[in-house]
Every structure is written in C-alpha cells, then in structure tokens.
PDB file of N, CA and C in Angstrom:
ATOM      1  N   UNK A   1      10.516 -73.990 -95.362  1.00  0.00           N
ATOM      2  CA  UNK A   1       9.622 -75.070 -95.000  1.00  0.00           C
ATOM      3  C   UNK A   1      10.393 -76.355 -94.734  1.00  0.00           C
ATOM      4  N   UNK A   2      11.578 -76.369 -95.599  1.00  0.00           N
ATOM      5  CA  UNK A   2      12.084 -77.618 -95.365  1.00  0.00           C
ATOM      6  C   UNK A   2      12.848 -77.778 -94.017  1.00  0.00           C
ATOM      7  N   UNK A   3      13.231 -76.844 -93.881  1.00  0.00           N
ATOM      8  CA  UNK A   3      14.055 -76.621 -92.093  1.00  0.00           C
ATOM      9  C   UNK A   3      12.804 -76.872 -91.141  1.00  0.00           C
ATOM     10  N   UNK A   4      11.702 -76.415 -91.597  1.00  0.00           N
ATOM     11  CA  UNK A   4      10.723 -76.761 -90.570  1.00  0.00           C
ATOM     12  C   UNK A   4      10.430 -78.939 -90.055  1.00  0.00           C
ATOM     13  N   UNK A   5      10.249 -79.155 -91.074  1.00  0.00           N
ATOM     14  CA  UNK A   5      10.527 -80.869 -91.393  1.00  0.00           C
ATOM     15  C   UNK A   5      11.407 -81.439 -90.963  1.00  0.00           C
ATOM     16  N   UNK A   6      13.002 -81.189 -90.653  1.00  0.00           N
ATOM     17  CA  UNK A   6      13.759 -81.308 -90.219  1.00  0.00           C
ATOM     18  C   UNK A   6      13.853 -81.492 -88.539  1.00  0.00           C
ATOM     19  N   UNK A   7      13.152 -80.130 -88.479  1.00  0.00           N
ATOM     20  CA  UNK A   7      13.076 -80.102 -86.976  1.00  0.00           C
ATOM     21  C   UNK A   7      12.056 -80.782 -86.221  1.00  0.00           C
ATOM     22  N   UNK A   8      11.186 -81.416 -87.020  1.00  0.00           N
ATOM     23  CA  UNK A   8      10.106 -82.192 -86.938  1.00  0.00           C
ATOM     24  C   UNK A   8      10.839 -83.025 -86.428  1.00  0.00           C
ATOM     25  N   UNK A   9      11.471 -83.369 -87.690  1.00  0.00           N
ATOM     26  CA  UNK A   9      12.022 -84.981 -87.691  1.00  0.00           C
ATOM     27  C   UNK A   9      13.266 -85.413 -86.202  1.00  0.00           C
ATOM     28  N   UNK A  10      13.990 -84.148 -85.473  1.00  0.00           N
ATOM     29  CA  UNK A  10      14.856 -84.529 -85.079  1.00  0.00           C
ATOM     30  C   UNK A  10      14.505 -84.187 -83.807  1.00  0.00           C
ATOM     31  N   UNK A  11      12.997 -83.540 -83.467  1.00  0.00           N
ATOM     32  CA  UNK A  11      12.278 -83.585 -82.028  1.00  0.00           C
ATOM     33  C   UNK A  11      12.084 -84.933 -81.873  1.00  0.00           C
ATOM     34  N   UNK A  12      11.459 -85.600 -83.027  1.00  0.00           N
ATOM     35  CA  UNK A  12      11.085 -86.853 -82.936  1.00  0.00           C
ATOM     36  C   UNK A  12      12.257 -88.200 -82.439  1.00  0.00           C
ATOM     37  N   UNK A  13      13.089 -87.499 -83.497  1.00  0.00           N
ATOM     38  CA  UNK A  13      14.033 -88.733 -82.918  1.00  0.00           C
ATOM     39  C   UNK A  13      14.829 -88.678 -81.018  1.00  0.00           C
ATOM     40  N   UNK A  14      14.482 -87.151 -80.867  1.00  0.00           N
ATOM     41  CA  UNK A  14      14.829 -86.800 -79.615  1.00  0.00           C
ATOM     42  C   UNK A  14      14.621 -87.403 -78.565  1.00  0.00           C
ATOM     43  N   UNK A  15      12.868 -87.594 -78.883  1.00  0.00           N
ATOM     44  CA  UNK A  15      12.097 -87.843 -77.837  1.00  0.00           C
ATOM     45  C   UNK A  15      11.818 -89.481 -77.684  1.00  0.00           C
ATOM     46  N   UNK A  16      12.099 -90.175 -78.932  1.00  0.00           N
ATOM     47  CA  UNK A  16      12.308 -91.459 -78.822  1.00  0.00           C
ATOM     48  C   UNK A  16      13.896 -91.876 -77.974  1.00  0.00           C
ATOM     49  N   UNK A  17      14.246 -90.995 -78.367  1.00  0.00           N
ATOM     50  CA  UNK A  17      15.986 -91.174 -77.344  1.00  0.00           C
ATOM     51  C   UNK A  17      15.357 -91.056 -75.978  1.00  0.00           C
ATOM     52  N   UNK A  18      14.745 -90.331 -75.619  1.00  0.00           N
ATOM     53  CA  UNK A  18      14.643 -90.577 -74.410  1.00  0.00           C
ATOM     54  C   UNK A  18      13.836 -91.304 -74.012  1.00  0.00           C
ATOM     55  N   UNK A  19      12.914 -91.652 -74.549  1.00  0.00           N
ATOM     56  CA  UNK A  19      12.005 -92.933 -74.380  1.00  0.00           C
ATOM     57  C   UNK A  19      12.834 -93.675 -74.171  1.00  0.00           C
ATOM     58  N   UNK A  20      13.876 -94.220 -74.783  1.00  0.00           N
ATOM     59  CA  UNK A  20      14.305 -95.131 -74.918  1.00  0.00           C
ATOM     60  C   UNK A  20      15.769 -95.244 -72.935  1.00  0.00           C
ATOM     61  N   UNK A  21      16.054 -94.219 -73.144  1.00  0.00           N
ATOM     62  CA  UNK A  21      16.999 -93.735 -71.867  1.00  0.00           C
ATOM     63  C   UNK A  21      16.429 -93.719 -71.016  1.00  0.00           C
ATOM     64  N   UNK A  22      15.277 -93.290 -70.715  1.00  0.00           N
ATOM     65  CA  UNK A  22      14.351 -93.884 -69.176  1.00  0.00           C
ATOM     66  C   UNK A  22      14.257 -95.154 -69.206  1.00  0.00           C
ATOM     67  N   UNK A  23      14.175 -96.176 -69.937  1.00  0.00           N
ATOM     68  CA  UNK A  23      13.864 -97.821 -70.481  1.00  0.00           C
ATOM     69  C   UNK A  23      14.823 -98.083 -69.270  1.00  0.00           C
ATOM     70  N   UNK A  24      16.391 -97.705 -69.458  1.00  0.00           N
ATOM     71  CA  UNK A  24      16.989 -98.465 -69.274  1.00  0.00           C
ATOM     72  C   UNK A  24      17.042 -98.565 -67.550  1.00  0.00           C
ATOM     73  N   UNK A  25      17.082 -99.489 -66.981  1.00  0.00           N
ATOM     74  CA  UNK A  25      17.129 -99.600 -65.600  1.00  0.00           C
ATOM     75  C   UNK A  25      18.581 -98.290 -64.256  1.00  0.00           C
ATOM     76  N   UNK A  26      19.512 -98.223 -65.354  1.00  0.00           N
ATOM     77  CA  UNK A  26      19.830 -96.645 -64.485  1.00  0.00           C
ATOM     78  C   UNK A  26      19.447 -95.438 -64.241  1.00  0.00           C
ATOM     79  N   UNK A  27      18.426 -95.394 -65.145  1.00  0.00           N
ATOM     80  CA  UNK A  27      17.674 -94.639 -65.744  1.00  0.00           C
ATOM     81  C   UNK A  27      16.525 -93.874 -64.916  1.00  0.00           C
ATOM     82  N   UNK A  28      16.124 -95.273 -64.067  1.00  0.00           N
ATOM     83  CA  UNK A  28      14.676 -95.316 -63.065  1.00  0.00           C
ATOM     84  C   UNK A  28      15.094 -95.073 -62.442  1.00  0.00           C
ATOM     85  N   UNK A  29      14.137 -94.351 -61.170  1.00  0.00           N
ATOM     86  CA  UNK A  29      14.161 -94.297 -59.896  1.00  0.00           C
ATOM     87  C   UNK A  29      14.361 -95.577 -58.884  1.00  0.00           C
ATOM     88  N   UNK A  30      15.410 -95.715 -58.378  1.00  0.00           N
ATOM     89  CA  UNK A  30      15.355 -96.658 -57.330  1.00  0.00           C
ATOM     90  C   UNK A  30      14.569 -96.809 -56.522  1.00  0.00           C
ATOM     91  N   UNK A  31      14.146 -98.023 -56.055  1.00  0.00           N
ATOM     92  CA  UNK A  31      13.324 -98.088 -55.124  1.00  0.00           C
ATOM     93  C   UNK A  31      13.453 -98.931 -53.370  1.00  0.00           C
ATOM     94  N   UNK A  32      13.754 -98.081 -52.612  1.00  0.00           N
ATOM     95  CA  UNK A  32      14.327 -98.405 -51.674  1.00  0.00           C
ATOM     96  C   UNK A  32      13.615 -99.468 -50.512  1.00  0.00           C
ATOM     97  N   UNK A  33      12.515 -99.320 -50.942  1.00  0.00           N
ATOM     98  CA  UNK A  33      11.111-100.660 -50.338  1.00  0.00           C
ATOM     99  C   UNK A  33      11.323-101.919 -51.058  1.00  0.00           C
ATOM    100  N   UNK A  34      11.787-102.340 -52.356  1.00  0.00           N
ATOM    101  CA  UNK A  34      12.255-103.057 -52.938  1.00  0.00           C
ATOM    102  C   UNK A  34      13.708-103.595 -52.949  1.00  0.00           C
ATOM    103  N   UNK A  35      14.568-102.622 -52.407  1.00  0.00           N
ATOM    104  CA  UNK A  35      15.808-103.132 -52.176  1.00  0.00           C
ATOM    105  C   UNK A  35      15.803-103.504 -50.712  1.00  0.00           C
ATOM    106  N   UNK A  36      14.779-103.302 -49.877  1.00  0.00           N
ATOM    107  CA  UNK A  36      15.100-103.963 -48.647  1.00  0.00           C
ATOM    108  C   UNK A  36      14.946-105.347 -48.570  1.00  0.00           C
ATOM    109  N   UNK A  37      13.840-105.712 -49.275  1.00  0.00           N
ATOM    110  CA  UNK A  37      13.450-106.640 -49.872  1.00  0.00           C
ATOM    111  C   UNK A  37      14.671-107.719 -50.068  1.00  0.00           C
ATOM    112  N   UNK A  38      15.315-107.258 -50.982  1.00  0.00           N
ATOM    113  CA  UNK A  38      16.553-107.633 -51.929  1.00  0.00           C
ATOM    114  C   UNK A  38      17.498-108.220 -50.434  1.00  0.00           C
ATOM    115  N   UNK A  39      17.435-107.180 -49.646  1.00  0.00           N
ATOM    116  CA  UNK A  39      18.964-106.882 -48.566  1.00  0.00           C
ATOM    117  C   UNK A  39      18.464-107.964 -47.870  1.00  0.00           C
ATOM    118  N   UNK A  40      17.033-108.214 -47.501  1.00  0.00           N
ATOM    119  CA  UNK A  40      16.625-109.256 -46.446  1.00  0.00           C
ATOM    120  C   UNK A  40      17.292-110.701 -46.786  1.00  0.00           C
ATOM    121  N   UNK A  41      17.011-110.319 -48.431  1.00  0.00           N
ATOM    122  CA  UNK A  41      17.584-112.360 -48.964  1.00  0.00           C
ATOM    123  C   UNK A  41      19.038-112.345 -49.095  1.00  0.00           C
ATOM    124  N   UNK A  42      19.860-111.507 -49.389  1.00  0.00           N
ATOM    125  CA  UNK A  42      21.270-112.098 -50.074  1.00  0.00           C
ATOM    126  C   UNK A  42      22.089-110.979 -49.005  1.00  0.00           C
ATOM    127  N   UNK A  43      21.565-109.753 -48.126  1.00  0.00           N
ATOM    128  CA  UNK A  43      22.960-109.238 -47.657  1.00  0.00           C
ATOM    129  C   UNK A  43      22.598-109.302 -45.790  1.00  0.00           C
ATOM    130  N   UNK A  44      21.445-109.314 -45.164  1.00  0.00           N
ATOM    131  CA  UNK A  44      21.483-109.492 -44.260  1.00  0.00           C
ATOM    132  C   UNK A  44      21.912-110.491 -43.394  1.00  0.00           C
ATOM    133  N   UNK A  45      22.465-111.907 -44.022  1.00  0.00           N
ATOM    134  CA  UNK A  45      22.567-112.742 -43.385  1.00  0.00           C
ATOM    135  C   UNK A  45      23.987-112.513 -42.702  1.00  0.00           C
ATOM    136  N   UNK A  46      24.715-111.446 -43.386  1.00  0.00           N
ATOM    137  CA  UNK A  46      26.103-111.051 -42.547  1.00  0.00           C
ATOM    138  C   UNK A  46      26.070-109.455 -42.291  1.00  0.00           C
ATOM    139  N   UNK A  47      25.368-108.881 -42.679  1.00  0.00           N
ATOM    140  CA  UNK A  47      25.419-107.065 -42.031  1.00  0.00           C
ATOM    141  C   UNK A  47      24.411-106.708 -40.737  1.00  0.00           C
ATOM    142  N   UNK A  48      23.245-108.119 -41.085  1.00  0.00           N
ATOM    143  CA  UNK A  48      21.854-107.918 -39.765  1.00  0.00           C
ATOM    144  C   UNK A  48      21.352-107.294 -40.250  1.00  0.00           C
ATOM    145  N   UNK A  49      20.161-107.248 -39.446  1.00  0.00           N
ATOM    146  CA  UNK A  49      18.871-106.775 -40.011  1.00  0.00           C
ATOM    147  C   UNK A  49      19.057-105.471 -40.344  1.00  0.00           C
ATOM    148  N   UNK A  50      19.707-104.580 -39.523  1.00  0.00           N
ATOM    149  CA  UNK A  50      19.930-103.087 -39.650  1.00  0.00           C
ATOM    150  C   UNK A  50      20.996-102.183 -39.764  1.00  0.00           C
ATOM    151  N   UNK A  51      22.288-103.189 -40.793  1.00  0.00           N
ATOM    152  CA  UNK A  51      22.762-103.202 -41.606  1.00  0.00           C
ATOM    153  C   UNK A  51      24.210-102.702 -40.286  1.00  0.00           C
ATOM    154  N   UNK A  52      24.197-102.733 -38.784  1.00  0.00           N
ATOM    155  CA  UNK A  52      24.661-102.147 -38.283  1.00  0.00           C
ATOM    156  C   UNK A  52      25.825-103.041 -37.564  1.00  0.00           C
ATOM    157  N   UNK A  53      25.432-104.684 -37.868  1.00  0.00           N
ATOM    158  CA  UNK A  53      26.367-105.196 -36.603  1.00  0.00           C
ATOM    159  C   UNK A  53      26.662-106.945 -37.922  1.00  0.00           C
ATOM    160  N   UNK A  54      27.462-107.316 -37.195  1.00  0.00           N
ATOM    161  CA  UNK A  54      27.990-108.621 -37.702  1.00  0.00           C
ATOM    162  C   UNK A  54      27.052-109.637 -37.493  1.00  0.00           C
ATOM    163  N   UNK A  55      26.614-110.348 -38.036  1.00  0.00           N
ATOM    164  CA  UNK A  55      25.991-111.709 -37.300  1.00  0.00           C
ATOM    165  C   UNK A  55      26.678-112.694 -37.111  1.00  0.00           C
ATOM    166  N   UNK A  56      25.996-113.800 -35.946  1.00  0.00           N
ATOM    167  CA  UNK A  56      26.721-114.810 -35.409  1.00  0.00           C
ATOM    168  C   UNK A  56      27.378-115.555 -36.778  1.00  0.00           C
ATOM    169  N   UNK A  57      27.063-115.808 -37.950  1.00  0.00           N
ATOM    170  CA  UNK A  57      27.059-116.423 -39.303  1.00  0.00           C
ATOM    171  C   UNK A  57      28.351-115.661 -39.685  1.00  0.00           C
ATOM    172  N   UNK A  58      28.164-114.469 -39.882  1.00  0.00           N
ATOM    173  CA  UNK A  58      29.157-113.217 -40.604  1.00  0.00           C
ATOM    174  C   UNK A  58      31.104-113.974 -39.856  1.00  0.00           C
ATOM    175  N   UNK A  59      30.397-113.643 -37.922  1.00  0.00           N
ATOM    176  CA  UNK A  59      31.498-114.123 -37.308  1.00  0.00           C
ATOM    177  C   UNK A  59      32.235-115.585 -37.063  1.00  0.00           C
ATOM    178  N   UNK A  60      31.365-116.543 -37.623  1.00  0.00           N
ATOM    179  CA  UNK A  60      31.819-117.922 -38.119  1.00  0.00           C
ATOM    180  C   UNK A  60      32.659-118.137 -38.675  1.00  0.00           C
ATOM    181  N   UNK A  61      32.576-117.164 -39.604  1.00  0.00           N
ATOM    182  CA  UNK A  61      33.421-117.325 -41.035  1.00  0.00           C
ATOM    183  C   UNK A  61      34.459-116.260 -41.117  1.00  0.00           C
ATOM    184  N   UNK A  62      34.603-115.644 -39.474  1.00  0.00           N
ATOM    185  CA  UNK A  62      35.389-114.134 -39.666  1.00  0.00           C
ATOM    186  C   UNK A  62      35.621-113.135 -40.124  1.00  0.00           C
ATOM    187  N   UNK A  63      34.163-112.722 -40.282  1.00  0.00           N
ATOM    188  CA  UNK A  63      34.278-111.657 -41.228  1.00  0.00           C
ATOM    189  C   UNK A  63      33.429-110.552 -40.610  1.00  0.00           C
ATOM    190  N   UNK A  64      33.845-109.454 -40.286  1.00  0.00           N
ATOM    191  CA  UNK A  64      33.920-107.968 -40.463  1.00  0.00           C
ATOM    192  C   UNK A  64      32.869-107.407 -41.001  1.00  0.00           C
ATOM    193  N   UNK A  65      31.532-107.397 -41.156  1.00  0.00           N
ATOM    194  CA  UNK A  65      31.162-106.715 -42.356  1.00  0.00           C
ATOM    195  C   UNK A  65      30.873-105.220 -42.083  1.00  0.00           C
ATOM    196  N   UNK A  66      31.070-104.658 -43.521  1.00  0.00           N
ATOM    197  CA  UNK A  66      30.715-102.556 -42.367  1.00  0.00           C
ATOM    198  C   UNK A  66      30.142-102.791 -42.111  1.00  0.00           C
ATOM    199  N   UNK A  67      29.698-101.144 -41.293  1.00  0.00           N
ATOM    200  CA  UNK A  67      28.841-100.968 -41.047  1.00  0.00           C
ATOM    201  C   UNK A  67      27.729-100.035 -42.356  1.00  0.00           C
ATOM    202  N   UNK A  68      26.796-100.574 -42.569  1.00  0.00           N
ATOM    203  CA  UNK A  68      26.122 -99.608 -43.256  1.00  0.00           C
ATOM    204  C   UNK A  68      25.597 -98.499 -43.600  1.00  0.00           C
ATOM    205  N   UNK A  69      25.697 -97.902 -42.236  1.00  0.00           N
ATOM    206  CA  UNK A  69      25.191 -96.560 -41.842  1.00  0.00           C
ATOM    207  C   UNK A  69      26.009 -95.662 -41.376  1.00  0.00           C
ATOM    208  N   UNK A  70      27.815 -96.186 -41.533  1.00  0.00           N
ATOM    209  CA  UNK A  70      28.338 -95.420 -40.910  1.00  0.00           C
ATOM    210  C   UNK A  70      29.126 -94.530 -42.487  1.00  0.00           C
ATOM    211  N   UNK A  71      29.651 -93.409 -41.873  1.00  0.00           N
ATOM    212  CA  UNK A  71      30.127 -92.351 -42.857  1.00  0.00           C
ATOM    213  C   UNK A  71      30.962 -93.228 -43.848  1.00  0.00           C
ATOM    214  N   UNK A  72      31.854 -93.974 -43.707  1.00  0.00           N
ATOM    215  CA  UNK A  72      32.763 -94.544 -44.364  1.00  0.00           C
ATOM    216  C   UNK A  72      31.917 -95.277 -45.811  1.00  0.00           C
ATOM    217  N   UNK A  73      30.701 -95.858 -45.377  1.00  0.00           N
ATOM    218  CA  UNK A  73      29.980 -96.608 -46.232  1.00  0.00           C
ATOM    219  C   UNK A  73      28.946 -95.335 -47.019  1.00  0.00           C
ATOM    220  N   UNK A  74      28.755 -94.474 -46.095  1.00  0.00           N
ATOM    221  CA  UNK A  74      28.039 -93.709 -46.952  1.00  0.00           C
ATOM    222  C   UNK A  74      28.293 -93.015 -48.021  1.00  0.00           C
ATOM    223  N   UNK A  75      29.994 -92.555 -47.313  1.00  0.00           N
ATOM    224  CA  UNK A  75      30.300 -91.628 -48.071  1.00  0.00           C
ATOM    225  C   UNK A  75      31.004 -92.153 -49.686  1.00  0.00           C
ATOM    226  N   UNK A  76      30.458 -93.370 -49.714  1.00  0.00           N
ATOM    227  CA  UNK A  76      30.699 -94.278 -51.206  1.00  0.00           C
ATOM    228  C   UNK A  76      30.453 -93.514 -52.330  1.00  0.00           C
ATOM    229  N   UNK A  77      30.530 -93.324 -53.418  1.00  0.00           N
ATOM    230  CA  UNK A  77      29.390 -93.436 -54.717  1.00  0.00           C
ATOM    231  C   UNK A  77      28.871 -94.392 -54.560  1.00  0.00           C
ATOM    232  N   UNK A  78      27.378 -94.469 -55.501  1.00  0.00           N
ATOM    233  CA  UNK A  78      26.944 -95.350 -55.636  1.00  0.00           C
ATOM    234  C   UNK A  78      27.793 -96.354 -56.603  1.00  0.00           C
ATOM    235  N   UNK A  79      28.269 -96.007 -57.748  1.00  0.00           N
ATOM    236  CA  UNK A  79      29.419 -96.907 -58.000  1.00  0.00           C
ATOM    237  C   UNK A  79      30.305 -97.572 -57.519  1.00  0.00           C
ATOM    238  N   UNK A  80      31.122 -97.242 -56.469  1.00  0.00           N
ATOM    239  CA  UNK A  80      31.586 -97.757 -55.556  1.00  0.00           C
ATOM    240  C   UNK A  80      31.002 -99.065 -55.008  1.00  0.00           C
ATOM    241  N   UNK A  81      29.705 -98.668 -54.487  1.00  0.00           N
ATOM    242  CA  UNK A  81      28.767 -99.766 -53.790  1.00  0.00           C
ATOM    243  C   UNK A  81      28.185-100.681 -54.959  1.00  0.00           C
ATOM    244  N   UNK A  82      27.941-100.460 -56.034  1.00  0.00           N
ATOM    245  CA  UNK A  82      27.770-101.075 -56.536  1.00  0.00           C
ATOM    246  C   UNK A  82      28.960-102.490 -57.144  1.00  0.00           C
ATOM    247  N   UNK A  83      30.299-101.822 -57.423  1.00  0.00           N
ATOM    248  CA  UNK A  83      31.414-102.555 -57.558  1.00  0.00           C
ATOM    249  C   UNK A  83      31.532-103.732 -56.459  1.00  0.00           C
ATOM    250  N   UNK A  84      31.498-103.317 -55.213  1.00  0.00           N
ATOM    251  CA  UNK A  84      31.807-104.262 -53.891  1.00  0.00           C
ATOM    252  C   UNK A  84      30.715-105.224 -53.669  1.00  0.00           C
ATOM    253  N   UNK A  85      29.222-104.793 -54.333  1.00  0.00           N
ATOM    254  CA  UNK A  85      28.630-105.924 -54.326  1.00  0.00           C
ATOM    255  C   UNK A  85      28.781-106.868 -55.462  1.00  0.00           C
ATOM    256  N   UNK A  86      29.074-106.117 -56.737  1.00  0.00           N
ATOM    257  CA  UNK A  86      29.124-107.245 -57.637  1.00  0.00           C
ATOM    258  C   UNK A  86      30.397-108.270 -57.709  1.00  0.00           C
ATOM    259  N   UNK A  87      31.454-107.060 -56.945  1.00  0.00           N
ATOM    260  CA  UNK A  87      32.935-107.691 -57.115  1.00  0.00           C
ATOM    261  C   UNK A  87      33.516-108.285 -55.685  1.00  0.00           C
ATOM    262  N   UNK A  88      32.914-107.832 -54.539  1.00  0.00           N
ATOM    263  CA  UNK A  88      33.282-108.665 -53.312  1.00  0.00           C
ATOM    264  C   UNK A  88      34.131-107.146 -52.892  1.00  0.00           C
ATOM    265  N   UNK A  89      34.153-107.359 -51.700  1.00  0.00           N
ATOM    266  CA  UNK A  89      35.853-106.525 -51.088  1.00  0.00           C
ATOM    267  C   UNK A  89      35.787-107.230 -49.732  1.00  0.00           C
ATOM    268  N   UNK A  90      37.083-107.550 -49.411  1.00  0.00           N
ATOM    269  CA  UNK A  90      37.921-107.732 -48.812  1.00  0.00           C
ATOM    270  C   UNK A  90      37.684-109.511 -48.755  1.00  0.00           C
ATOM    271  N   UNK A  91      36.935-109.715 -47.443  1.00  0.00           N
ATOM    272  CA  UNK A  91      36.884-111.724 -47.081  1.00  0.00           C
ATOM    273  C   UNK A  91      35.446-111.791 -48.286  1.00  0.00           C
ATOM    274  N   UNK A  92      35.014-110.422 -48.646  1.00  0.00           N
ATOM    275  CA  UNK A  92      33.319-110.596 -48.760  1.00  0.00           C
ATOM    276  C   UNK A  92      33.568-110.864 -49.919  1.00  0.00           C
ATOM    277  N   UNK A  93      32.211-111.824 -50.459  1.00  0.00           N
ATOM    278  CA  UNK A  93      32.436-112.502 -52.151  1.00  0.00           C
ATOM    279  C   UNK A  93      31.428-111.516 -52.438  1.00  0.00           C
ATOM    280  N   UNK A  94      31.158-111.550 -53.845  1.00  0.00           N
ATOM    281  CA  UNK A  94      30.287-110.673 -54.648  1.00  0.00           C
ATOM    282  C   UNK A  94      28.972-111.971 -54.366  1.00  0.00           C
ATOM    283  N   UNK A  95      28.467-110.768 -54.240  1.00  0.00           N
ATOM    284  CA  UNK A  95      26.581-110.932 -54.489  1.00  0.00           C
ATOM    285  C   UNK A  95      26.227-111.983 -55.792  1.00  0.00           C
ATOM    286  N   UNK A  96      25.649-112.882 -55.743  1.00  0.00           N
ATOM    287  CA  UNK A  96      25.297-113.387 -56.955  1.00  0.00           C
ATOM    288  C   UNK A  96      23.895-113.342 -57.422  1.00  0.00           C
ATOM    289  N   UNK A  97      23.103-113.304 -58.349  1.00  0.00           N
ATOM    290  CA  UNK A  97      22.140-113.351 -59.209  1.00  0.00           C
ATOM    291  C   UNK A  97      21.417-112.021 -58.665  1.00  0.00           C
ATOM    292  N   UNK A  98      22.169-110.713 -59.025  1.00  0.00           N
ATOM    293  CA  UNK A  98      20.856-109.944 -58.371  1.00  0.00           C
ATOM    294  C   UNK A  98      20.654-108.867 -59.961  1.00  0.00           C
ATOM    295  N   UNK A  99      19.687-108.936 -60.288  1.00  0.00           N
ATOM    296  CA  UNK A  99      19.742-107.707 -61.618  1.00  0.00           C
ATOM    297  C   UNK A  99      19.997-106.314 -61.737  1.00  0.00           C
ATOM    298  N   UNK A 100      20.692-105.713 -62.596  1.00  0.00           N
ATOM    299  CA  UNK A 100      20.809-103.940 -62.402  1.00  0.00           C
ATOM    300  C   UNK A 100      20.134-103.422 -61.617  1.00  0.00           C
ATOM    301  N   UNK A 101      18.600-103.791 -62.145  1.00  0.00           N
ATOM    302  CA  UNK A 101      17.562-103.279 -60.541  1.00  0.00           C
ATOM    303  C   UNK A 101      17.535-103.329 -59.384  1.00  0.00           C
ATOM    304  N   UNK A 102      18.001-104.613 -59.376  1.00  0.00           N
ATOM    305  CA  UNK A 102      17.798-105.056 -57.515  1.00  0.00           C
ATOM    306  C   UNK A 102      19.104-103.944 -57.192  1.00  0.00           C
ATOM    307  N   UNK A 103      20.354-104.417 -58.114  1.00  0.00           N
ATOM    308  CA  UNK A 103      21.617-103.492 -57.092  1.00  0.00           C
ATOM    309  C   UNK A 103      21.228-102.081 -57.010  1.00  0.00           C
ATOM    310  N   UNK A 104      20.257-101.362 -58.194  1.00  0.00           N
ATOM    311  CA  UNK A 104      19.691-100.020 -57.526  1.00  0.00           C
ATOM    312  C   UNK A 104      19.149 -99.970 -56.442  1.00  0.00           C
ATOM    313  N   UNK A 105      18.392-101.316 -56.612  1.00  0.00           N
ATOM    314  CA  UNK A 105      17.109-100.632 -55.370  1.00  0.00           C
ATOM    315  C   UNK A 105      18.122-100.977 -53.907  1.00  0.00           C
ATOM    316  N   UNK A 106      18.547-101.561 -53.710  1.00  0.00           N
ATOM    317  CA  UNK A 106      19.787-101.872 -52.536  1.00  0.00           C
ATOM    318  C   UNK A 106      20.405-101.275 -51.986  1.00  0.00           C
ATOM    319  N   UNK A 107      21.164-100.267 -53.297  1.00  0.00           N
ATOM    320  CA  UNK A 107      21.795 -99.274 -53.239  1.00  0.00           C
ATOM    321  C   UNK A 107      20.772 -98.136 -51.929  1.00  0.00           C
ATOM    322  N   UNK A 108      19.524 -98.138 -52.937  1.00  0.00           N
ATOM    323  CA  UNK A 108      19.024 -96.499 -52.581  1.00  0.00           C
ATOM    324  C   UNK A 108      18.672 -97.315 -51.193  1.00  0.00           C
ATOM    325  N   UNK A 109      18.647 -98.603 -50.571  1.00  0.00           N
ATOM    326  CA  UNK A 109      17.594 -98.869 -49.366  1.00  0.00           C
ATOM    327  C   UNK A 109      19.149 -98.430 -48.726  1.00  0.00           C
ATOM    328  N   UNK A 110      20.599 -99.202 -48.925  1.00  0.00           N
ATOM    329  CA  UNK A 110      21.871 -98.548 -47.661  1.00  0.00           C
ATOM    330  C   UNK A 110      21.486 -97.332 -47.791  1.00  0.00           C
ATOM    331  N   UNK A 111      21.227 -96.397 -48.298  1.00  0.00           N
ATOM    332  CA  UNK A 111      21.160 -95.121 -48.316  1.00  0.00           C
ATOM    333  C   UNK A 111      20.390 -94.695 -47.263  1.00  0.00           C
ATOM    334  N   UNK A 112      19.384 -95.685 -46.799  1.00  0.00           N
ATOM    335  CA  UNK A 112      18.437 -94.873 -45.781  1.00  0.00           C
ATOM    336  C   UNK A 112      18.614 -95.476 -44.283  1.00  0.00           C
ATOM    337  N   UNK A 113      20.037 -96.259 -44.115  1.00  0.00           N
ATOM    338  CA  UNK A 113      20.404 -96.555 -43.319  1.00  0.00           C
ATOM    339  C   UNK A 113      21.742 -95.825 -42.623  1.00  0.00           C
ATOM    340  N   UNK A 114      21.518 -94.290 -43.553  1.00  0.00           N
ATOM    341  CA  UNK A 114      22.890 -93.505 -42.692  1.00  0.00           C
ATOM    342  C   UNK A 114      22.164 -92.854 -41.467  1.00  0.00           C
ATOM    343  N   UNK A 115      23.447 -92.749 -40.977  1.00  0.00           N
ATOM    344  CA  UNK A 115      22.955 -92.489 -39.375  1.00  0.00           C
ATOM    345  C   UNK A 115      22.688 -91.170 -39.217  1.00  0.00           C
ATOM    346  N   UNK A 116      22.207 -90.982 -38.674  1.00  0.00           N
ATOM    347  CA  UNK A 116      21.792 -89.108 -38.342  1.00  0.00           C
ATOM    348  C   UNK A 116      22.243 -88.413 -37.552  1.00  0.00           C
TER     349      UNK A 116
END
C-alpha cells in the first residue's frame, strides 16, 4: 500500500513539472501572426516588408541585410536566429526590448518566409 502512495505522490509531482514546463515561454507554441507583428516594428525597417530585399534606410547606413527566405537563413537553428537577433551579426546591432516571446514568435513568422 505504501508503494501505492508513493506513486501517487510522484505522478503528482510529475504533472506539476509539467505544468510548470509548458509555463515557460519555450515551452509554447510560437506564434507566427504575432511575430509578424513584432517583424513589422523592429526588423522590417532594414529586411522590407517581405523579408527579401534591403531598404532605402538598410542602404543608408550600408548594410546588407539577408535575405530571409533564402536557404542560408533558413537553414539556421532557431538558436542561431535567435543569437543574431539578440546579439547583432555582422554591421547589424541586436534587436532591443523584444521578450522570449516576441523572439519566438519572429522566429516561427522568418520561418514562413522560406522560399519554395
């Protein structure tokens, strides 16, 4: 009986673990309607609207930005992409004020900008 209690006890704590592990924002499903959102305010003003070409702004300041949709960018991890926005690469500065969430949802919206 007492092994039975036990196992009570350590479904329980199981299932609060995972309560608790979906909580956390890596956890969730990204949401890629929400990261476009995101891309419109802080990354389009140098990748364009469709993540495909430089803008006149981008080329002011000489800068290159990928392309979003092309293999090179796709073929990232999402870690990867996540690093270069928080950390900058190359002329590009890191992204500022965006939360774990937003860089998910961002993430999953480049994602739907690979090319076919």
């Amino acid at each position: 009986m007492r092994m039975n209690r036990n196992r009570t006890g350590i479904g329980a704590l199981g299932m609060m673990a995972l309560g608790l592990v979906a909580s956390l924002p890596e956890a969730r499903a990204a949401d890629a309607t929400a990261g476009k959102a995101v891309y419109e305010s802080k990354c389009m003003i140098c990748h364009g609207r469709d993540g495909a070409s430089a803008t006149g702004y981008a080329k002011a300041l000489g800068l290159e930005p990928a392309q979003l949709g092309s293999d090179r960018v796709q073929k990232k991890s999402d870690a990867d992409i996540r690093k270069i926005i928080l950390e900058g690469s190359g002329k590009m500065k890191p992204v500022k004020g965006l939360s774990d969430p937003d860089i998910a949802n961002v993430i999953a919206y480049v994602r739907t900008l690979a090319k076919k």
